[in-house]
Protein backbone atom coordinates (compact mmCIF):
# COMPACT_ATOMS: atom_id res chain seq x y z
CA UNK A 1 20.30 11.79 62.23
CA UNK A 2 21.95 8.83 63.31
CA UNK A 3 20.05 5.62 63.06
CA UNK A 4 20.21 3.16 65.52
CA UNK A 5 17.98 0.43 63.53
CA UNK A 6 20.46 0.60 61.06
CA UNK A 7 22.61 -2.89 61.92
CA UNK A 8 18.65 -4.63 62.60
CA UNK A 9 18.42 -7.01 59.49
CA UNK A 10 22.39 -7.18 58.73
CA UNK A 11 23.49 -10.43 57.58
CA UNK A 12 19.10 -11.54 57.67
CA UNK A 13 18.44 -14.35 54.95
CA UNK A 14 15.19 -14.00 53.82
CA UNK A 15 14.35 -15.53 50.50
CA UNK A 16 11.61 -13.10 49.91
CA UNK A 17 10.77 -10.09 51.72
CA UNK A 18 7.91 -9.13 49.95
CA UNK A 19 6.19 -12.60 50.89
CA UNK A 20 7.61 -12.05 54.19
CA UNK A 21 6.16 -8.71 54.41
CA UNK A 22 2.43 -10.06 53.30
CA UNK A 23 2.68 -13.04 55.47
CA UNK A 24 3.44 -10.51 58.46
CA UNK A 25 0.52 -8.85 57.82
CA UNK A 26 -1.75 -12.05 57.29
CA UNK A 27 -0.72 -13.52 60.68
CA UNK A 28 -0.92 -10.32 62.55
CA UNK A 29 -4.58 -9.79 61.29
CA UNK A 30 -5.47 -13.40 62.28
CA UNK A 31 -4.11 -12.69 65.65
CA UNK A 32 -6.23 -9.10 66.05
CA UNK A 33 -9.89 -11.01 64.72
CA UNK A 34 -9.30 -13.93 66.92
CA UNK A 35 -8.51 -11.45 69.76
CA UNK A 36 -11.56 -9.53 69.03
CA UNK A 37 -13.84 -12.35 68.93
CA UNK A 38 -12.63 -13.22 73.06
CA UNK A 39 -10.28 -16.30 71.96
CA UNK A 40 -8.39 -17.33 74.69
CA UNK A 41 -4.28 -16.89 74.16
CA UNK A 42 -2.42 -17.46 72.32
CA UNK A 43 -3.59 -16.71 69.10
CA UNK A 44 -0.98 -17.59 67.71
CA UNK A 45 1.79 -20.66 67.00
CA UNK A 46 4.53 -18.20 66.16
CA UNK A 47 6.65 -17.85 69.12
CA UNK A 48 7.79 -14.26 68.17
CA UNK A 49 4.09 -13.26 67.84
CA UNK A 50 3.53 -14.84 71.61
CA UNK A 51 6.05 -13.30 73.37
CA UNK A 52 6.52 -9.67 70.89
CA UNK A 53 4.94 -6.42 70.98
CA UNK A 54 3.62 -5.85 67.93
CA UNK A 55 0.75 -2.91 66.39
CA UNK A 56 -2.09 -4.33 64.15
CA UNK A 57 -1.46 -4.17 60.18
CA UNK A 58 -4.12 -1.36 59.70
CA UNK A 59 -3.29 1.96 62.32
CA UNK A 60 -7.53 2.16 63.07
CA UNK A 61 -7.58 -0.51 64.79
CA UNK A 62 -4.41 0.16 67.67
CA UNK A 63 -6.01 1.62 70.87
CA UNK A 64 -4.07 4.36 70.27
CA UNK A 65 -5.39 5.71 66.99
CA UNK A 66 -9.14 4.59 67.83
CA UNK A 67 -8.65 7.02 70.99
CA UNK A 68 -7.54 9.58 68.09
CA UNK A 69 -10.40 9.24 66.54
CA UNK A 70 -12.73 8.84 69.28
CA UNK A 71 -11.59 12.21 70.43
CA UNK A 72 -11.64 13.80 67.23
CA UNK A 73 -15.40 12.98 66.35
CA UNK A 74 -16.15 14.83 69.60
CA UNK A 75 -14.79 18.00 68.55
CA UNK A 76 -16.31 20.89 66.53
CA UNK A 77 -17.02 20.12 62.71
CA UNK A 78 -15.03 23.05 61.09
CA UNK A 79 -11.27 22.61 60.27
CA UNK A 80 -9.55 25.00 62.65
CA UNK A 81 -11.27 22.24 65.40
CA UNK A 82 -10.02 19.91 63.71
CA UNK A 83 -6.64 20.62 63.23
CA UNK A 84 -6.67 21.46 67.16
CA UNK A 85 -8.17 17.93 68.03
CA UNK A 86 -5.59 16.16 65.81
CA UNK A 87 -2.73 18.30 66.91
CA UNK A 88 -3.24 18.00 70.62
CA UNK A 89 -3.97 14.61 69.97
CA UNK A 90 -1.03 14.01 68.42
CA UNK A 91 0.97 15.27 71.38
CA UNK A 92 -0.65 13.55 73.73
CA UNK A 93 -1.13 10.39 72.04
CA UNK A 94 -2.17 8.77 75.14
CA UNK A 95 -5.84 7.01 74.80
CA UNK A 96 -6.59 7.42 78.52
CA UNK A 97 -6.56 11.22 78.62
CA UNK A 98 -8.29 11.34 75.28
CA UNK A 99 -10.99 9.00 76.48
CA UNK A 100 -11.20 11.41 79.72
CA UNK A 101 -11.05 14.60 78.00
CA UNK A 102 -13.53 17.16 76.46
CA UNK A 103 -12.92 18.54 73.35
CA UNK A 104 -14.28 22.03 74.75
CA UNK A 105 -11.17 22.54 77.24
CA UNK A 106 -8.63 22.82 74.21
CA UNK A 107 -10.11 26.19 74.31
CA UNK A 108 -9.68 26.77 77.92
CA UNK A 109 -6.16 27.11 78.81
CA UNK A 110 -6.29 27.40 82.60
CA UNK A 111 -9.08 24.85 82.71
CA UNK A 112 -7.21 22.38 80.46
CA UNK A 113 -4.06 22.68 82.57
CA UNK A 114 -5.54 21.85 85.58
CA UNK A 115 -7.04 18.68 83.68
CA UNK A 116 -3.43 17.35 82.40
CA UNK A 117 -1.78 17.77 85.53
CA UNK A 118 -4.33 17.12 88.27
CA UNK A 119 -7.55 15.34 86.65
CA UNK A 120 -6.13 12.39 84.94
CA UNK A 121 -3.31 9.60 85.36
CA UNK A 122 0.31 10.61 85.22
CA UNK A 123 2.13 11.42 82.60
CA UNK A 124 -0.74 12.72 80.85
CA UNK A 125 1.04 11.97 77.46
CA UNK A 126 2.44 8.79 75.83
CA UNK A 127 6.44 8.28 76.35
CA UNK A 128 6.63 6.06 73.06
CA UNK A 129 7.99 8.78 71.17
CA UNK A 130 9.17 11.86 72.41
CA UNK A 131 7.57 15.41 71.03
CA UNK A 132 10.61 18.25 71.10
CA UNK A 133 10.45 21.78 71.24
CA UNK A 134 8.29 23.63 69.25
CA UNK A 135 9.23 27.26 68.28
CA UNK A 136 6.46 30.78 67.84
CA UNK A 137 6.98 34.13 67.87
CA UNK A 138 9.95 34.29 69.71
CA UNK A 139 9.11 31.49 72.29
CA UNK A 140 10.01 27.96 72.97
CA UNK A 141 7.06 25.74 74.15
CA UNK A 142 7.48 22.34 75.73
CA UNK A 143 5.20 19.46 75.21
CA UNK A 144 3.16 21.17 77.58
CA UNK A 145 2.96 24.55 76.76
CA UNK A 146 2.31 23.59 73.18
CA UNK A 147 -0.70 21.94 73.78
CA UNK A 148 -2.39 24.52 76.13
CA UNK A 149 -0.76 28.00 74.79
CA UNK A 150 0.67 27.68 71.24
CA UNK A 151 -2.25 25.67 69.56
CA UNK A 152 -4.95 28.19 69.94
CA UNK A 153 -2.95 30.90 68.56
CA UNK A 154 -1.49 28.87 65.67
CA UNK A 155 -5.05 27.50 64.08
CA UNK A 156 -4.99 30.22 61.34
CA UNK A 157 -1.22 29.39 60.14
CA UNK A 158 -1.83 25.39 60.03
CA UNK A 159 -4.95 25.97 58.70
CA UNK A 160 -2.97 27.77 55.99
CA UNK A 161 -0.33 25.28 55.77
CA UNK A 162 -2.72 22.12 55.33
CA UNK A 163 -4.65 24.25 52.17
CA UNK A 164 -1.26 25.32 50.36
CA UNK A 165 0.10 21.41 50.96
CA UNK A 166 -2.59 20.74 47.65
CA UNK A 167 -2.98 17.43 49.61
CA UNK A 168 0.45 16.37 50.05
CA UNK A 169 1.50 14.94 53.39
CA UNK A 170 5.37 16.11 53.12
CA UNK A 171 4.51 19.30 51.71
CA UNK A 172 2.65 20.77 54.76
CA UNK A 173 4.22 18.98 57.36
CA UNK A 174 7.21 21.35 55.79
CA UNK A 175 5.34 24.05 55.49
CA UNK A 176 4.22 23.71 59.36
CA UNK A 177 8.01 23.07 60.74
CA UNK A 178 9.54 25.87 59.00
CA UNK A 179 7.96 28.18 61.52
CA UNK A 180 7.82 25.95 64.49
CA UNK A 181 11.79 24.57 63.96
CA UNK A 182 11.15 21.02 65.79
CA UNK A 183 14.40 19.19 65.55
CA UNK A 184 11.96 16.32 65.34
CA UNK A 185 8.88 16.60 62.74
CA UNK A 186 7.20 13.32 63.59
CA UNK A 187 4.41 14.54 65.44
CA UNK A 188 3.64 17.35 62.98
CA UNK A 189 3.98 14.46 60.29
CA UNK A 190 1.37 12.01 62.26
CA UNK A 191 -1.14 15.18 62.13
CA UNK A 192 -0.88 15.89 59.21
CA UNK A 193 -0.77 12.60 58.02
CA UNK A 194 -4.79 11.83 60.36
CA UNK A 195 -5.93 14.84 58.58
CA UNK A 196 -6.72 12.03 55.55
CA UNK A 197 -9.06 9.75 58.01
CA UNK A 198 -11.63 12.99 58.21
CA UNK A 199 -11.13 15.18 54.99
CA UNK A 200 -9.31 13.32 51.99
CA UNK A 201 -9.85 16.18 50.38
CA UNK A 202 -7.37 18.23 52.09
CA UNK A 203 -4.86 15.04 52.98
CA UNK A 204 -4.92 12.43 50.08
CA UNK A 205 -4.59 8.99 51.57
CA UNK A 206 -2.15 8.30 48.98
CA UNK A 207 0.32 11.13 49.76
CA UNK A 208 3.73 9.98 49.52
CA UNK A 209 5.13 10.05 52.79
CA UNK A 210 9.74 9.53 53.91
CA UNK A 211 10.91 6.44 55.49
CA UNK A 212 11.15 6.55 59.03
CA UNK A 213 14.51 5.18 60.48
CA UNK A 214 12.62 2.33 62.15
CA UNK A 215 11.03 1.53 58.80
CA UNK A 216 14.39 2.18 56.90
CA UNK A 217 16.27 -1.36 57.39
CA UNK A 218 13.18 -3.46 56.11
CA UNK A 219 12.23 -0.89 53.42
CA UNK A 220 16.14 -1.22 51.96
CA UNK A 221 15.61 -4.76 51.97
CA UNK A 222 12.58 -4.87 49.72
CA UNK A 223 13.74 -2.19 47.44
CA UNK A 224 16.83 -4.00 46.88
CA UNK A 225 14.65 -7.29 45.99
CA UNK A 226 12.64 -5.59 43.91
CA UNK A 227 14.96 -3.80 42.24
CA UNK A 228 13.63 0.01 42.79
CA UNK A 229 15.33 3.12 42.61
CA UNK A 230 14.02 4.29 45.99
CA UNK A 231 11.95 3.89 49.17
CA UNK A 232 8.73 5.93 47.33
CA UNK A 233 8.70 3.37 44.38
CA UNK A 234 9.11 0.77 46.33
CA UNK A 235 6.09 1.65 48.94
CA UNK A 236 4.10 2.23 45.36
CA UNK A 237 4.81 -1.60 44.30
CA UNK A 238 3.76 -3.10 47.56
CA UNK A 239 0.58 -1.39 47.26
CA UNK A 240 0.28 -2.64 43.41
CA UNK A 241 0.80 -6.46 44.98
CA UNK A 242 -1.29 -6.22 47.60
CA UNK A 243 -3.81 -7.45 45.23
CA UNK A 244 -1.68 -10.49 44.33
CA UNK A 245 -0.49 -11.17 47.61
CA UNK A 246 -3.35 -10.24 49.73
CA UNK A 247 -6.17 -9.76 47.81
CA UNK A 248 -8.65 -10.38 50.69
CA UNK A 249 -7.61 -7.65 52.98
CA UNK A 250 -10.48 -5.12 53.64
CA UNK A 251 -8.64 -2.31 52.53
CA UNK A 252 -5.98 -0.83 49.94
CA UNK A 253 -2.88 -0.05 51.48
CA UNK A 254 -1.55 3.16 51.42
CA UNK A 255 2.05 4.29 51.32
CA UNK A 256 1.79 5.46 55.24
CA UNK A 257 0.73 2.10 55.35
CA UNK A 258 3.79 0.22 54.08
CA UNK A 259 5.97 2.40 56.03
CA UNK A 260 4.41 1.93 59.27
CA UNK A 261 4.27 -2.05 58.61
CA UNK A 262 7.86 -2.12 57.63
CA UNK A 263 8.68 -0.59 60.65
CA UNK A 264 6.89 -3.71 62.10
CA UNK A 265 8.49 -6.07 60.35
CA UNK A 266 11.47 -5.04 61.09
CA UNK A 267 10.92 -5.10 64.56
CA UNK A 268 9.61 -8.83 63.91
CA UNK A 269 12.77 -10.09 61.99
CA UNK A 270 15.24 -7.93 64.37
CA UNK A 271 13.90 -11.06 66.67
CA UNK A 272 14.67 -13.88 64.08
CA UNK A 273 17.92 -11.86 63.43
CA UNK A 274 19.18 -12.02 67.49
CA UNK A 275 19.67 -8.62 67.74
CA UNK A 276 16.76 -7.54 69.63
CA UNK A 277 15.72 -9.54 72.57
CA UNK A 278 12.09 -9.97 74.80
CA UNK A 279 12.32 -7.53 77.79
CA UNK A 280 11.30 -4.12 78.55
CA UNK A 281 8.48 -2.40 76.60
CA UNK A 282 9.34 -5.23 73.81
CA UNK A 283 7.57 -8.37 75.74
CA UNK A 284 4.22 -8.98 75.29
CA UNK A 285 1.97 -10.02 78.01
CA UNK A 286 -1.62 -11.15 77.11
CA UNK A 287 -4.37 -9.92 79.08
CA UNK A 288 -7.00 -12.71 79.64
């Protein structure tokens, strides 16, 4: 797969990354609790954080993922219902139709059908990342179709798939494609990958997880710094100075952590760098 980040950072100077990276984070949690706390904008004397769109440092608190969750707590308490939540969720990944949407209609087809396409705001799913074709038994099934037909039937085989991963995000997110054939596993991945907010047990938070080709430019630029083999030793050393760094962050980072941040901070320095500009889905507009 072709990247189009790849040309982001070229010719960047940045002394330090890792500070960079850590100082990224710091600001961006400032912004969030000063938000939170009904500040008036900005929050903020960085110019890129004023007029960028940006996700918070830790994914539970972005309105999507606390829709995620939201949604998930309402649905049964055995794992088959919660694969189902965090699969459909993962689809739809829009907090509006989670918010408006019983759990108890993933088991109605005709009723949840009717719901997606006449009972709440269109499109019924988030366009921030597209969700391909998914492949069973013969059949193709659209974003749609997935959600209302192919999830029901498939509960038994993911439930399989999560219990033979022995907690490993890559391993069943594997395990899952090889019989669905999406060209692109993200969703599956992000699933999987939620599965560790409810049952850690199943999902270990500290799965090793790839390198996502928006996280790819920033990531090469801190392995080559610190002078790592890879992308996977070089998400385990940010987490090891996070406690020299940023030792009064609420939480340990995991490695879905530093991938998802470097995919921020790439975005962030893609601004210093010139070669991505403020229009579009990019520019941030504060709500007052």
């Amino acid at each position: 797969m072709s990247n189009p980040y790849q040309d982001a950072l070229r010719g960047l100077k940045l002394e330090d990354p890792v500070r960079a990276f850590f100082d990224w984070c710091r600001e961006r949690e400032s912004i969030r609790k000063k938000r939170s706390r009904g500040w008036p904008p900005p929050w903020s004397t960085d110019p890129i954080f004023q007029r960028g769109r940006f996700l918070n440092v830790f994914r539970e608190d972005d309105k999507g993922s606390k829709a995620i969750l939201r949604f998930v707590r309402r649905a049964g308490p055995s794992l088959p219902e919660l694969l189902h939540a965090l699969f459909f969720a993962r689809w739809c990944n829009l907090h509006s139709t989670l918010d408006g949407l019983k759990p108890r209609l993933l088991h109605q087809p005709e009723q949840l059908r009717n719901f997606l396409l006449h009972e709440t705001a269109q499109p019924w799913f988030s366009e921030v990342y597209p969700v391909v074709e998914a492949h069973w038994e013969g059949r193709t099934y659209d974003r749609l179709e997935a959600c209302i037909e192919l999830f029901p039937h498939g509960l038994a085989f993911l439930e399989s798939c999560v219990r033979n991963a022995h907690g490993h995000v890559v391993t069943a997110t594997g395990l899952i494609n090889e019989r669905l054939a999406m060209s692109n596993d993200f969703p599956i991945f992000m699933a999987v990958a939620d599965i560790a907010w409810f049952d850690p047990s199943l999902i270990r938070p500290d799965s090793p997880v790839p390198t996502g080709i928006g996280s790819a430019p920033f990531m090469d630029l801190l392995q080559k710094h610190l002078g790592l083999p890879d992308h996977q030793a070089t998400m385990e050393r940010m987490i090891r100075l996070q406690a020299d760094y940023w030792p009064e962050a609420r939480r340990k980072f995991t490695p879905i952590d530093i991938e998802y941040l470097c995919c921020e901070c790439r975005k962030y320095f893609s601004y210093v760098n010139g070669t991505k500009r403020f229009e579009g889905r990019n520019l941030f507009t504060p709500s007052v």
